[in-house]
Every structure is written in C-alpha cells, then in structure tokens.
PDB file of N, CA and C in Angstrom:
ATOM      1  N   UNK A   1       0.816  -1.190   0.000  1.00  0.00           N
ATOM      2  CA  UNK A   1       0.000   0.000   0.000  1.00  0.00           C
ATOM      3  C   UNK A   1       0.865   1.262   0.000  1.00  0.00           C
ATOM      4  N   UNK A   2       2.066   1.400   0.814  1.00  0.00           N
ATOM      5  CA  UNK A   2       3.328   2.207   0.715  1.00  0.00           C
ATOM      6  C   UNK A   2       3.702   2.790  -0.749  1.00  0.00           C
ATOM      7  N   UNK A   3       3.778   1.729  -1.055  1.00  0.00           N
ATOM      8  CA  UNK A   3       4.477   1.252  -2.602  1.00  0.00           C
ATOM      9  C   UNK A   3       3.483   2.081  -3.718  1.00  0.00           C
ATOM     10  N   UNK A   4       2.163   2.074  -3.563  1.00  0.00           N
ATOM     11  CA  UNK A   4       0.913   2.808  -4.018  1.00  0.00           C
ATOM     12  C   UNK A   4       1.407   4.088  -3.651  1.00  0.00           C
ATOM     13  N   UNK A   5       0.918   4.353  -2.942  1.00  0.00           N
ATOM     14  CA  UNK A   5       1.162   6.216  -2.654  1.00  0.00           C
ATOM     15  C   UNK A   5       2.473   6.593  -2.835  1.00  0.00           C
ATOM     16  N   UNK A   6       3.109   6.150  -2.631  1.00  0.00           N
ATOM     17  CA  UNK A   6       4.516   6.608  -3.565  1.00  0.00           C
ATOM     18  C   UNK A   6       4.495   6.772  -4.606  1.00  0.00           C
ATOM     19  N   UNK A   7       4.277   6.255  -5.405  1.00  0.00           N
ATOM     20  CA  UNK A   7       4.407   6.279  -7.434  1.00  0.00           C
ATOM     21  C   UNK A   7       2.999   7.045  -7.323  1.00  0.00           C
ATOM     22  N   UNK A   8       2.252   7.200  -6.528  1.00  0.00           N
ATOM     23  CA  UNK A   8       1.205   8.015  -6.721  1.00  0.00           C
ATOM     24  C   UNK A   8       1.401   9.555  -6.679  1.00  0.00           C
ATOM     25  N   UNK A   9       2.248   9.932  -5.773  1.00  0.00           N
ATOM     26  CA  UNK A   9       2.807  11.118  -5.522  1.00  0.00           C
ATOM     27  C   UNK A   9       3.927  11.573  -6.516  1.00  0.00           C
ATOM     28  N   UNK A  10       4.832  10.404  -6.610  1.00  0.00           N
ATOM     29  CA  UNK A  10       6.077  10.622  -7.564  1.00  0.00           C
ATOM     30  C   UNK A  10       5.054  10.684  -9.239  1.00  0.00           C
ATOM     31  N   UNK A  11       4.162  10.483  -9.732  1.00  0.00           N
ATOM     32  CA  UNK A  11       3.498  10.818 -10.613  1.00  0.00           C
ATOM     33  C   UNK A  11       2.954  11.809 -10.260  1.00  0.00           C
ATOM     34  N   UNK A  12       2.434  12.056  -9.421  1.00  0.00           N
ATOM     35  CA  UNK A  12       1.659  14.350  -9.266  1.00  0.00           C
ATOM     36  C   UNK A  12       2.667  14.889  -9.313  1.00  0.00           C
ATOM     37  N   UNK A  13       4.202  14.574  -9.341  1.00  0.00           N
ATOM     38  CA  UNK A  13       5.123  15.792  -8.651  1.00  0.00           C
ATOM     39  C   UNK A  13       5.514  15.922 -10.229  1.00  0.00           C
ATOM     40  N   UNK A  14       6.025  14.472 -11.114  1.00  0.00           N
ATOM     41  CA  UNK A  14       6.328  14.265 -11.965  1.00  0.00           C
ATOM     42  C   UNK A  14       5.166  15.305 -13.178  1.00  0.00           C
ATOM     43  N   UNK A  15       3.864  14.978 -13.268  1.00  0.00           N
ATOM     44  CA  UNK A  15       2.572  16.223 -14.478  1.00  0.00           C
ATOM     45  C   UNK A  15       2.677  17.068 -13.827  1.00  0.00           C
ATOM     46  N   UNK A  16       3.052  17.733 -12.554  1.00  0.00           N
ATOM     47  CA  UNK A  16       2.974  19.138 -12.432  1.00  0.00           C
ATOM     48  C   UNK A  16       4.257  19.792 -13.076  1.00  0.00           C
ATOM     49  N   UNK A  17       5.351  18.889 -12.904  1.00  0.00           N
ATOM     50  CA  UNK A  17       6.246  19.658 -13.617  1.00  0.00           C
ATOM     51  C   UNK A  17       6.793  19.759 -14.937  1.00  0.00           C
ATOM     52  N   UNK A  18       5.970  18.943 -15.620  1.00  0.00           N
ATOM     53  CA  UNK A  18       5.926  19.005 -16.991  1.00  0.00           C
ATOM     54  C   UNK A  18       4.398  20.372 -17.602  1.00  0.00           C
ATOM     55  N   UNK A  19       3.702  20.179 -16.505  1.00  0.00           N
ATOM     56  CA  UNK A  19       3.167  21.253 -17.136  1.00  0.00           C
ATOM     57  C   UNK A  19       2.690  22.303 -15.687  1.00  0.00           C
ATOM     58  N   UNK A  20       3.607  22.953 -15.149  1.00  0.00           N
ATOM     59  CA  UNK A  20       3.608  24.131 -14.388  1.00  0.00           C
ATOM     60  C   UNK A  20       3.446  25.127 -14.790  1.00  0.00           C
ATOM     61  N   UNK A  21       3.032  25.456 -15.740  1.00  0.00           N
ATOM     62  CA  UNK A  21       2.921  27.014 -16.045  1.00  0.00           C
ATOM     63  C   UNK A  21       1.868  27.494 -16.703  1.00  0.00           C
ATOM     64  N   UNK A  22       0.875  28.581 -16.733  1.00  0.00           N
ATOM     65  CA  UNK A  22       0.197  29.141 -17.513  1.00  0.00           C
ATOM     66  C   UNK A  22       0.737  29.291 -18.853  1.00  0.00           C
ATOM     67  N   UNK A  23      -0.607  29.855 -19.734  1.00  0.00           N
ATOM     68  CA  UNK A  23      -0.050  29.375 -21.167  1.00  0.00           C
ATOM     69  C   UNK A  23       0.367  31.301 -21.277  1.00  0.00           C
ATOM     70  N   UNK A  24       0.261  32.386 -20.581  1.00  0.00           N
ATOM     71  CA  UNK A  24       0.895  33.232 -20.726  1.00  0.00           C
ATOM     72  C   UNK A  24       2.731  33.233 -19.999  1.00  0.00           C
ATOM     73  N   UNK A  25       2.844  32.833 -18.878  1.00  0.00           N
ATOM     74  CA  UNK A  25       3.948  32.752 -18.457  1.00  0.00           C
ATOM     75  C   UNK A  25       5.111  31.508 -19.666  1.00  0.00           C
ATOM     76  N   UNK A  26       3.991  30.222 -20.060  1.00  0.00           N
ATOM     77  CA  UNK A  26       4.752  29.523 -20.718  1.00  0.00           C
ATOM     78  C   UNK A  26       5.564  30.324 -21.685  1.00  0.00           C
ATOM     79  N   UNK A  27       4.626  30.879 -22.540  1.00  0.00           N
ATOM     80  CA  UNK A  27       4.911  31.673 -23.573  1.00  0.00           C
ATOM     81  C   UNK A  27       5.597  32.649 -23.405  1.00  0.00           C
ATOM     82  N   UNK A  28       5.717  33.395 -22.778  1.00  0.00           N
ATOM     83  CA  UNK A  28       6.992  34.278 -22.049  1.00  0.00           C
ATOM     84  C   UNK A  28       8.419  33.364 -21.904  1.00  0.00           C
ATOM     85  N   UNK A  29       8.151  32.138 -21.141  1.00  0.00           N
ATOM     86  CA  UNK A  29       9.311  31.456 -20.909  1.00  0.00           C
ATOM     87  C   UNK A  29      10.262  31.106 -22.229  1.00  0.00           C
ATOM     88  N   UNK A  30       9.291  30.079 -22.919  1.00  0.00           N
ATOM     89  CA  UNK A  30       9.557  29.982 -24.344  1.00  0.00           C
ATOM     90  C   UNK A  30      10.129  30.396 -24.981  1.00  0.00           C
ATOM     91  N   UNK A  31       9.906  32.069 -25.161  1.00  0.00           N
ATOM     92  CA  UNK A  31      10.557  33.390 -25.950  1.00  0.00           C
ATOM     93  C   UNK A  31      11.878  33.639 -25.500  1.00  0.00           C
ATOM     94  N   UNK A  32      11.651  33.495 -24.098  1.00  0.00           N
ATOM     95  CA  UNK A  32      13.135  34.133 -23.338  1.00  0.00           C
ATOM     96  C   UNK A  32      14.366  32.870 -23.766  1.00  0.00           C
ATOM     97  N   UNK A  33      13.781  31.560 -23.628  1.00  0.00           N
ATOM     98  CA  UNK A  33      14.988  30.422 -24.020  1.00  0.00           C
ATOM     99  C   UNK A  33      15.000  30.628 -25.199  1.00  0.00           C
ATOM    100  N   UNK A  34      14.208  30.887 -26.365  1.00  0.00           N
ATOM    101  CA  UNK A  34      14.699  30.489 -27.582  1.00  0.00           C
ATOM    102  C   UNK A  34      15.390  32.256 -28.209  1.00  0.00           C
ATOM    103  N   UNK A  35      15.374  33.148 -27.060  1.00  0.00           N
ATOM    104  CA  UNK A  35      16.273  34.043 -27.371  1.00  0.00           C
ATOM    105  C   UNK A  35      17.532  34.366 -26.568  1.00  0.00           C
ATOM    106  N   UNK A  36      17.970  32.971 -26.038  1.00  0.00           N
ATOM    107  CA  UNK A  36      19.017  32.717 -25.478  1.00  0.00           C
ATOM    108  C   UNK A  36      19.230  32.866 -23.785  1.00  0.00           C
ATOM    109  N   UNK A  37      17.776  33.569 -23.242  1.00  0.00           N
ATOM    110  CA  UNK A  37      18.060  33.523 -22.046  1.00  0.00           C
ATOM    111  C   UNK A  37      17.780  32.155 -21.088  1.00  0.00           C
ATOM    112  N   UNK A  38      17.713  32.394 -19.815  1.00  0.00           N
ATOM    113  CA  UNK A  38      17.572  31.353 -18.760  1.00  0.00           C
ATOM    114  C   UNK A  38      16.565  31.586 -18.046  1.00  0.00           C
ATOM    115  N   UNK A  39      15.291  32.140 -18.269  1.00  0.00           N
ATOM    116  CA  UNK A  39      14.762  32.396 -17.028  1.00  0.00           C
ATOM    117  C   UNK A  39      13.737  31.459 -16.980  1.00  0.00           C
ATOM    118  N   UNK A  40      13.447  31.108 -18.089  1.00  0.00           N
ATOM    119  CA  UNK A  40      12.161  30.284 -18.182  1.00  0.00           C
ATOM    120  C   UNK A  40      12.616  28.899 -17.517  1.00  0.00           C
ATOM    121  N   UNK A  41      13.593  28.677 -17.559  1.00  0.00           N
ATOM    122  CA  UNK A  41      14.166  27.434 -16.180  1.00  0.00           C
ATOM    123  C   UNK A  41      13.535  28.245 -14.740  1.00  0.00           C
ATOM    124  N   UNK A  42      13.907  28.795 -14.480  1.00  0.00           N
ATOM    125  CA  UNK A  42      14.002  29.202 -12.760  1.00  0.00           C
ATOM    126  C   UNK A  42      12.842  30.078 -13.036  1.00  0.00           C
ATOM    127  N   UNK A  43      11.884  30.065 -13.882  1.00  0.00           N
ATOM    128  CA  UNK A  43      10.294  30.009 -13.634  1.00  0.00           C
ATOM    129  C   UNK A  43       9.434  28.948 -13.242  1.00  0.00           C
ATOM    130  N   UNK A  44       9.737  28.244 -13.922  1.00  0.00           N
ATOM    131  CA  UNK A  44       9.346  27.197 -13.704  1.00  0.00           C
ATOM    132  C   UNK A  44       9.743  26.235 -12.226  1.00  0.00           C
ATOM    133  N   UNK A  45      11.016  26.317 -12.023  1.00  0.00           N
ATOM    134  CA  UNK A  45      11.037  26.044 -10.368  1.00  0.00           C
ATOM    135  C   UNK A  45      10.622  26.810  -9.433  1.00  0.00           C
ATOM    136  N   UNK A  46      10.826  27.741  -9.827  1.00  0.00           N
ATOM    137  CA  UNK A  46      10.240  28.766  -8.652  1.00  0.00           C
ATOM    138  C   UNK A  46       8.900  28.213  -8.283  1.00  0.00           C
ATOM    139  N   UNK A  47       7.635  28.293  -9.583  1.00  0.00           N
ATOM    140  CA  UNK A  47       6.079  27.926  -9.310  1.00  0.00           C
ATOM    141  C   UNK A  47       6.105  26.359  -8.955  1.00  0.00           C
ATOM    142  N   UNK A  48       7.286  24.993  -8.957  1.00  0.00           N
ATOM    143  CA  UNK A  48       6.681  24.155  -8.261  1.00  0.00           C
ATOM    144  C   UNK A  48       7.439  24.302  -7.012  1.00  0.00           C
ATOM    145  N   UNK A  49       8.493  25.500  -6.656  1.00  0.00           N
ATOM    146  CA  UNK A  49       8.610  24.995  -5.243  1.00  0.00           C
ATOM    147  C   UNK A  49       7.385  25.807  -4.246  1.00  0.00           C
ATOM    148  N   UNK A  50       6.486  26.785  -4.916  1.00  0.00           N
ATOM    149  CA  UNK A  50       5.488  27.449  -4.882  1.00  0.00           C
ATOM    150  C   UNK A  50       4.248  26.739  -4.213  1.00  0.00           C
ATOM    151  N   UNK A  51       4.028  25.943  -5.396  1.00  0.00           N
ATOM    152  CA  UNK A  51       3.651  24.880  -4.856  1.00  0.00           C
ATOM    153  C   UNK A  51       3.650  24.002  -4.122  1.00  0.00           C
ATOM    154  N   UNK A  52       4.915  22.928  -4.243  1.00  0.00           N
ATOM    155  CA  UNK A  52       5.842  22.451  -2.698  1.00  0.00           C
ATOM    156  C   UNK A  52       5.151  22.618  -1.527  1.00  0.00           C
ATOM    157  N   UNK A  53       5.635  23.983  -0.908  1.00  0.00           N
ATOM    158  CA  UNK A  53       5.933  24.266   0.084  1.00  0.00           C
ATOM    159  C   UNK A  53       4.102  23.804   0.819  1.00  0.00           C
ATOM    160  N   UNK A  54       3.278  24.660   1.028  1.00  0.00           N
ATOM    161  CA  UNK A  54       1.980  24.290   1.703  1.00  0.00           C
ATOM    162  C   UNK A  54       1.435  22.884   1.893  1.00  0.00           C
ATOM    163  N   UNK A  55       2.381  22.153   0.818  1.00  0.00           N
ATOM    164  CA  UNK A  55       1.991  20.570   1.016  1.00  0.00           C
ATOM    165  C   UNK A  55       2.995  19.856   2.044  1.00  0.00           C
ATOM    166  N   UNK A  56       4.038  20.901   1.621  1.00  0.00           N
ATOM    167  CA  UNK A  56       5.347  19.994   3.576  1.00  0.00           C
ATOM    168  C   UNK A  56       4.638  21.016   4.558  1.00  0.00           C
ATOM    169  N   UNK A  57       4.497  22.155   4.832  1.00  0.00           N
ATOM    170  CA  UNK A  57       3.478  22.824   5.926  1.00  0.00           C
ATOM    171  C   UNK A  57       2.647  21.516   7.119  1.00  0.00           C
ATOM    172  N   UNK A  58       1.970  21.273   5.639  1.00  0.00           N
ATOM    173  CA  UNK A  58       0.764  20.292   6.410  1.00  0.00           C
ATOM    174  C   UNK A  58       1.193  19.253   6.764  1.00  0.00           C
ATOM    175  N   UNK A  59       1.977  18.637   5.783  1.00  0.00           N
ATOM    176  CA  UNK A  59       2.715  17.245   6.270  1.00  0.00           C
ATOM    177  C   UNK A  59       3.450  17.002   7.301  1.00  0.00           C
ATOM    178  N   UNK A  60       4.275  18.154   7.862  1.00  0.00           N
ATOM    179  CA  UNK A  60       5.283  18.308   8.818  1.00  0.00           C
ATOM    180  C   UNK A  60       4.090  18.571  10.216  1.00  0.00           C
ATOM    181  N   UNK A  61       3.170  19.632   9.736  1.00  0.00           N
ATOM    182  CA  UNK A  61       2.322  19.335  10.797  1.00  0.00           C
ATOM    183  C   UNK A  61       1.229  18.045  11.300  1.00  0.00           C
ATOM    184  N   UNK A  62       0.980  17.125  10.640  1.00  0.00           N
ATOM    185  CA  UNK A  62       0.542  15.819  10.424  1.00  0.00           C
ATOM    186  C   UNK A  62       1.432  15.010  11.456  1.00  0.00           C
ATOM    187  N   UNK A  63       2.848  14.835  11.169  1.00  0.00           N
ATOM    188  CA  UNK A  63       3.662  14.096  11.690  1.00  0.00           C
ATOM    189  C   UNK A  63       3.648  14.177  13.099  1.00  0.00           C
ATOM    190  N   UNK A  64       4.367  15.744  12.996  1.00  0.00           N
ATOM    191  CA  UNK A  64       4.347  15.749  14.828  1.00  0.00           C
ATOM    192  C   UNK A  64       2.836  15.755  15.665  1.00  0.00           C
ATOM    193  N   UNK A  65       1.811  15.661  15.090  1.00  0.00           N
ATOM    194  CA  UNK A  65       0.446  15.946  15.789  1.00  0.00           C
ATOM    195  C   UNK A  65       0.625  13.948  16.050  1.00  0.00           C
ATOM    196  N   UNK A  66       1.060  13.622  15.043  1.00  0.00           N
ATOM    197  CA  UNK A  66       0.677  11.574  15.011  1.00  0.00           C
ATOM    198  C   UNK A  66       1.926  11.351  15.849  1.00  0.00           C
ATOM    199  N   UNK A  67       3.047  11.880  15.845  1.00  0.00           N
ATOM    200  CA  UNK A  67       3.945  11.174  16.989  1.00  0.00           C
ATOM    201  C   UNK A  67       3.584  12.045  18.259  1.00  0.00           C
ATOM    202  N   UNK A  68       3.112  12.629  18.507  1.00  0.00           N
ATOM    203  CA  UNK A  68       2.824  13.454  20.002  1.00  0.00           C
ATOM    204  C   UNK A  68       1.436  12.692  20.356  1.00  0.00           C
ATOM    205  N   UNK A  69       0.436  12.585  19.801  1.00  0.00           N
ATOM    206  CA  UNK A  69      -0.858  11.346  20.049  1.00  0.00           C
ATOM    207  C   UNK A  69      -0.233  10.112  20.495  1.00  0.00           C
ATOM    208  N   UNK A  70       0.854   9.536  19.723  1.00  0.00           N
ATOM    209  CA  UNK A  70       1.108   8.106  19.861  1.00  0.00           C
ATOM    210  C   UNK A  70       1.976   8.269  20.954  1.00  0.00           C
ATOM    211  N   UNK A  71       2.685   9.265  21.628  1.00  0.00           N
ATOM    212  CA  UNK A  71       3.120   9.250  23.153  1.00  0.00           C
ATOM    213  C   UNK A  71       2.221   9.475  24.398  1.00  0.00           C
ATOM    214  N   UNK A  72       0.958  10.283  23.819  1.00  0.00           N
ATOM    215  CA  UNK A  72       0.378  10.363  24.932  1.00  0.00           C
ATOM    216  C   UNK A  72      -0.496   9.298  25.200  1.00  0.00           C
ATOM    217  N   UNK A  73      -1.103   8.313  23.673  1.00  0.00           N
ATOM    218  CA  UNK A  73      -1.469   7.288  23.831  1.00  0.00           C
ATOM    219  C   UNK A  73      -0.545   6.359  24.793  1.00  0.00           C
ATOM    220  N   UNK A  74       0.184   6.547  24.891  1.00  0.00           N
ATOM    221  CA  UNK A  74       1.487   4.816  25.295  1.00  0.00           C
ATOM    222  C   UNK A  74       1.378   5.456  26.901  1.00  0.00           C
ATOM    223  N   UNK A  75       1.609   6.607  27.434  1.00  0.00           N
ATOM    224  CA  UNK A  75       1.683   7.241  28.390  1.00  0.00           C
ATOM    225  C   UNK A  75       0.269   6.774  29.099  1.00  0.00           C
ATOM    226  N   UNK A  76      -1.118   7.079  28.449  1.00  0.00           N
ATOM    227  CA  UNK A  76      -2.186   7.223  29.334  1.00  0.00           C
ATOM    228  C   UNK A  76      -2.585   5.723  29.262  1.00  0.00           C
ATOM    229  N   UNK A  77      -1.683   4.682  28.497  1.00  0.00           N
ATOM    230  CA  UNK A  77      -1.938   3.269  28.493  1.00  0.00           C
ATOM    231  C   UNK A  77      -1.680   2.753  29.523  1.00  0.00           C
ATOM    232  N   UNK A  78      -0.213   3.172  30.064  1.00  0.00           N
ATOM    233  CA  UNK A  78       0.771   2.858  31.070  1.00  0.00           C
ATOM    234  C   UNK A  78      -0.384   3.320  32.563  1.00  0.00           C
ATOM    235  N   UNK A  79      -0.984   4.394  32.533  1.00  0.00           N
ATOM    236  CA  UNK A  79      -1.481   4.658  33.634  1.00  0.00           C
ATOM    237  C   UNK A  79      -2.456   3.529  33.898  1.00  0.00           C
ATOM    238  N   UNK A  80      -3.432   3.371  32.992  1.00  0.00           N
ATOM    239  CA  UNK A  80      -4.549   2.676  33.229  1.00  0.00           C
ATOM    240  C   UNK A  80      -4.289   1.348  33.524  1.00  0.00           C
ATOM    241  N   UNK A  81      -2.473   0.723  33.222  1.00  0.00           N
ATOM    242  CA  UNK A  81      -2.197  -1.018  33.744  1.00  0.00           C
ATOM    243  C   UNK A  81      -1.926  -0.829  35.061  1.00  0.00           C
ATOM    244  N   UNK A  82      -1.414   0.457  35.436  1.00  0.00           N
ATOM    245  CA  UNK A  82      -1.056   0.618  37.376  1.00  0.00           C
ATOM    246  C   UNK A  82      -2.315   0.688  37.679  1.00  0.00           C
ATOM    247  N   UNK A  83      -3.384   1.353  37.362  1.00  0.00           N
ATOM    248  CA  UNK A  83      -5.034   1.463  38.358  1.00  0.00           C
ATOM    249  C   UNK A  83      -5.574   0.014  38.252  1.00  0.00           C
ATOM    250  N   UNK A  84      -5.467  -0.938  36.764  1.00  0.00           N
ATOM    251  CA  UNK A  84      -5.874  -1.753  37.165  1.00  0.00           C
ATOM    252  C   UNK A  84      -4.584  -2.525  37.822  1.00  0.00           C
ATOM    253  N   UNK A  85      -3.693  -2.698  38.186  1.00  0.00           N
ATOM    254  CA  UNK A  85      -2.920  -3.562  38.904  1.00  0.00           C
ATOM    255  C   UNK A  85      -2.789  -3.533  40.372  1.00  0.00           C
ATOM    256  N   UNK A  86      -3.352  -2.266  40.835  1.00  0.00           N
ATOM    257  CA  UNK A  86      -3.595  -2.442  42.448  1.00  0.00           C
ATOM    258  C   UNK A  86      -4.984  -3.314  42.745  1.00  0.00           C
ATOM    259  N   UNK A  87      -5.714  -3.136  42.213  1.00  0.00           N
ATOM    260  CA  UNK A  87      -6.836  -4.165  42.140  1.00  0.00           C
ATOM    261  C   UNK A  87      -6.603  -5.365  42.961  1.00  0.00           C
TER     262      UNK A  87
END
C-alpha cells in the first residue's frame, strides 16, 4: 500500500512539472529560451517549489500531531495497567 502512494505522488510531482505554467507565463518562458536567455528554467522552479511548500506545511504538521498522540497514547496506556494492577 506504501508502494501505491509513492508512485502516486512521484506521478503528481512528476505532471505538475511538466506542465507548471500558464499558457501566458509559458509563452513568455519559451521566448526568453529560444532568445538565449535562462529564465524560463528558474520560472518554472520557482512555481513548483510554490507549490511544494503548503503541502510539507501540512505534512510536517501531520507528523508531529501523530507522533505526540502516539506518546500520549502509550503514556495514558501505562497509567490505566497501574489502576488496574492495584486491584
């Protein structure tokens, strides 16, 4: 199932960056490489790290919310085997 959402993701990251750009910015880009400049490269990264970013935001906040649950889970587990063990 791992194995799924991986190539699932590595395919969204993969069509966004084949086609990141509006068809006005493309076309700007376009012009600028085929008149020798560079920018239409580092347009194009710029808008997927643009993108990027709000999706590690959430993810990074995901993580620590699921490892801080899964300590307080193990923690309030531990309590409830001492209440029942004086029993």
């Amino acid at each position: 199932m791992i194995n799924f959402y991986t190539s699932c993701i590595f395919f969204n990251f993969l069509i966004n960056f084949l086609n990141a750009q509006c068809p006005m910015c493309k076309l700007g880009a376009e012009s600028n490489l085929n008149a020798g400049g560079s920018a239409g490269k580092g347009l194009n990264v710029g808008i997927l790290y643009m993108f990027a970013a709000p999706y590690l935001v959430v993810a990074s906040i995901a993580y620590i919310w699921f490892r801080n649950r899964k300590k307080n889970f193990d923690a309030s587990e531990a309590k409830s085997e001492v209440k029942f063990s004086d029993n």
